[in-house]
C-alpha atoms as a PDB file:
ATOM      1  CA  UNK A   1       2.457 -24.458 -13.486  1.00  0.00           C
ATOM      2  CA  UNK A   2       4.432 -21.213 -12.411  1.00  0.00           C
ATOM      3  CA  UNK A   3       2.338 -19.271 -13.497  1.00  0.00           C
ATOM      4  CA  UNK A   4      -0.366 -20.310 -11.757  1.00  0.00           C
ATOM      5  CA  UNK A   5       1.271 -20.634  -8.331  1.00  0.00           C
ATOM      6  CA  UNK A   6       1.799 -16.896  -9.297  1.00  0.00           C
ATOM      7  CA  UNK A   7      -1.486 -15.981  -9.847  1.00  0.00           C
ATOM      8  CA  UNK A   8      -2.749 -17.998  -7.063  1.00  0.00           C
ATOM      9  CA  UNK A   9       0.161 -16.015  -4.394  1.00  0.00           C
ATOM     10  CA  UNK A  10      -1.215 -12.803  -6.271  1.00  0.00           C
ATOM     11  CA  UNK A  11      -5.069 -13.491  -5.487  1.00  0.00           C
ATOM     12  CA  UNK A  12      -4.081 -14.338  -1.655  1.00  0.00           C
ATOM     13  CA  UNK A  13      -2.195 -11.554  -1.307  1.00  0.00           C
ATOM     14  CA  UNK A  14      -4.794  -9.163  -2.599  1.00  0.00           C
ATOM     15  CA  UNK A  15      -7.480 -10.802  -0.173  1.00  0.00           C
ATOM     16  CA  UNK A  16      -5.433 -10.643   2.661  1.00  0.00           C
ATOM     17  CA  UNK A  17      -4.964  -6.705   1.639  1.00  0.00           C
ATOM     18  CA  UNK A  18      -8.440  -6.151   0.985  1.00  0.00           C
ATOM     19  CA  UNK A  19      -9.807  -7.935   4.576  1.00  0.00           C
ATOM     20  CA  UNK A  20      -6.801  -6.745   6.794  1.00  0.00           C
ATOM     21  CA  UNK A  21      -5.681  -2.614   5.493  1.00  0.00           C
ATOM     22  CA  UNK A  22      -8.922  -1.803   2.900  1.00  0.00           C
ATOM     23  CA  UNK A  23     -11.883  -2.553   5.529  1.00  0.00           C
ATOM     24  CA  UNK A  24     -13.801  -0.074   5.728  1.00  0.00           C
ATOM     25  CA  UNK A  25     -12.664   1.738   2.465  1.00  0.00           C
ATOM     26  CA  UNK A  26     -13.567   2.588  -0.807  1.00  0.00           C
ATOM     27  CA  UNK A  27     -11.401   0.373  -2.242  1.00  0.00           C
ATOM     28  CA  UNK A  28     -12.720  -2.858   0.102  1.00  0.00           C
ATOM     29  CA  UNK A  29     -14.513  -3.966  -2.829  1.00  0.00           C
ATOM     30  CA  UNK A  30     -12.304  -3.037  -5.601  1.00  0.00           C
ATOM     31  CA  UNK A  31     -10.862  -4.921  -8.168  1.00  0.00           C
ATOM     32  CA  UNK A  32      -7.228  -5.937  -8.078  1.00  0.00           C
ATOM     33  CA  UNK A  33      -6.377  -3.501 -10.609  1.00  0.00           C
ATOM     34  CA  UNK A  34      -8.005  -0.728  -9.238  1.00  0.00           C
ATOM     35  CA  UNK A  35      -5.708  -0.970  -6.150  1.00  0.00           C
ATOM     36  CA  UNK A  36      -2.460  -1.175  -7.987  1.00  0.00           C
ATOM     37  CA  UNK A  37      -3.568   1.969 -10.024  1.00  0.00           C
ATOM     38  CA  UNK A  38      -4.740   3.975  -6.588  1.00  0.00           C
ATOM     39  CA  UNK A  39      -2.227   2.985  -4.195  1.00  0.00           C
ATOM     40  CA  UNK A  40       0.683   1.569  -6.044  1.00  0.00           C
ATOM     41  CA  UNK A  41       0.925   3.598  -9.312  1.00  0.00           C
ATOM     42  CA  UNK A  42       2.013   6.524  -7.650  1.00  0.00           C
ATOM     43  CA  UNK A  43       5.767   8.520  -7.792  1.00  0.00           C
ATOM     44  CA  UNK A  44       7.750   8.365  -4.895  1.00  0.00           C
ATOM     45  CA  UNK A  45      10.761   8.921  -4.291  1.00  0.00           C
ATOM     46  CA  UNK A  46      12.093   5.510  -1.942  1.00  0.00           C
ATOM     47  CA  UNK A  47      14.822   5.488   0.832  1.00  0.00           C
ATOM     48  CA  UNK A  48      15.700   2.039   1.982  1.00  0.00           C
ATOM     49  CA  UNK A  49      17.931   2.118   5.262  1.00  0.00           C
ATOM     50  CA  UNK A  50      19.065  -0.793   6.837  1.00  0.00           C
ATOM     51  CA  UNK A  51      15.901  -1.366   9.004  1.00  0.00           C
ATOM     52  CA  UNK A  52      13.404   0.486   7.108  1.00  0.00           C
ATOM     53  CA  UNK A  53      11.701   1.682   3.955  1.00  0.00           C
ATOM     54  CA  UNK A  54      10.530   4.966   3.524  1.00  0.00           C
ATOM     55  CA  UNK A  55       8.544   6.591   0.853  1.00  0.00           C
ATOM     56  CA  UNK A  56       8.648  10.275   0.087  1.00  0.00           C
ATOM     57  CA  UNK A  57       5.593  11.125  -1.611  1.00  0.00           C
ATOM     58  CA  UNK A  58       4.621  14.347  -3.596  1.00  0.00           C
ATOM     59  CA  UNK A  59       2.828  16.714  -1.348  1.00  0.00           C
ATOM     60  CA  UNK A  60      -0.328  16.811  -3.930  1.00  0.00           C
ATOM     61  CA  UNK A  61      -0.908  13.059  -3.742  1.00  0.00           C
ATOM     62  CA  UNK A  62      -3.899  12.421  -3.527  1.00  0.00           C
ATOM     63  CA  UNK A  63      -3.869   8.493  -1.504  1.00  0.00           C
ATOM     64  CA  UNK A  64      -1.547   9.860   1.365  1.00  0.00           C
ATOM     65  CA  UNK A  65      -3.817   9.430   4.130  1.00  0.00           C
ATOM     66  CA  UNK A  66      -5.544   6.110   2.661  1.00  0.00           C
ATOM     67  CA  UNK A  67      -1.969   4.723   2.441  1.00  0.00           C
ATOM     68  CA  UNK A  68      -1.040   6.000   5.670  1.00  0.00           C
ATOM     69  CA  UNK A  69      -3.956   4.291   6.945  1.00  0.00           C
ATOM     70  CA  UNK A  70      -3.369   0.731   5.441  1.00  0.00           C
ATOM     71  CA  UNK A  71       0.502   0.871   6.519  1.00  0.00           C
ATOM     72  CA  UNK A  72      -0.893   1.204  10.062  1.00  0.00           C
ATOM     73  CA  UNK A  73      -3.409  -1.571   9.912  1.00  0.00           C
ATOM     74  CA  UNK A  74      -1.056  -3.764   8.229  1.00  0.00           C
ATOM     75  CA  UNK A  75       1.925  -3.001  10.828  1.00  0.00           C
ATOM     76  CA  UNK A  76       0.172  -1.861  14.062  1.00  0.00           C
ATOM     77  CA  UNK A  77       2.634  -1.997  16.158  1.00  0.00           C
ATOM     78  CA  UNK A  78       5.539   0.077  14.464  1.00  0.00           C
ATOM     79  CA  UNK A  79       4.739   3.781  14.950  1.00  0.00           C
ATOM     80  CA  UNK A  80       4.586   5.356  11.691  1.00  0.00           C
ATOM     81  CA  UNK A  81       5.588   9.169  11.045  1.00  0.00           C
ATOM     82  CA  UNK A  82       4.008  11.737   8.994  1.00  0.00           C
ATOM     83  CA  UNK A  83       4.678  11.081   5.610  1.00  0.00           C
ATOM     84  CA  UNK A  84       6.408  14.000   4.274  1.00  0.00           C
ATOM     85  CA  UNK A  85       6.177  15.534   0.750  1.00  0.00           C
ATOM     86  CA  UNK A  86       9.232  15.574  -1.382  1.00  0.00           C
ATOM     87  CA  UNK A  87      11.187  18.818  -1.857  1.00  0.00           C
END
């Protein structure tokens, strides 16, 4: 029974991904594992602060913008900065 609940959560969340940061994209249509290997398979270096997350990703990667882009539709009203590359 978990792990359905799991795989249930997992298909929701992916929807709610694909309708509400992938619109518009070439990855609206894509399957789940296509957008974990594009947008979440990637090295970055993370700094958590107390209010905040931020990613430092390599200055050759190649999803920057596209996951710029989805960050902004998913949190429109928090002003996002450049991402920066890593030293």
């Amino acid at each position: 029974m978990g792990a359905l609940l799991l795989t249930a959560g997992a298909y929701v969340l992916h929807q709610q991904l694909r309708h509400l940061g992938l619109q518009g994209t070439a990855l609206a249509m894509a399957q789940p594992r296509t957008v974990m290997l594009t947008l979440f398979k990637i090295a970055a270096r993370v700094k958590q602060y107390k209010d905040r997350v931020r990613l430092h990703l390599p200055g050759g990667c190649p999803v920057k913008g596209r996951l710029a882009q989805v960050c902004q539709r998913l949190y429109p009203d928090i002003r996002m900065r450049a991402m920066p590359a890593s030293p």
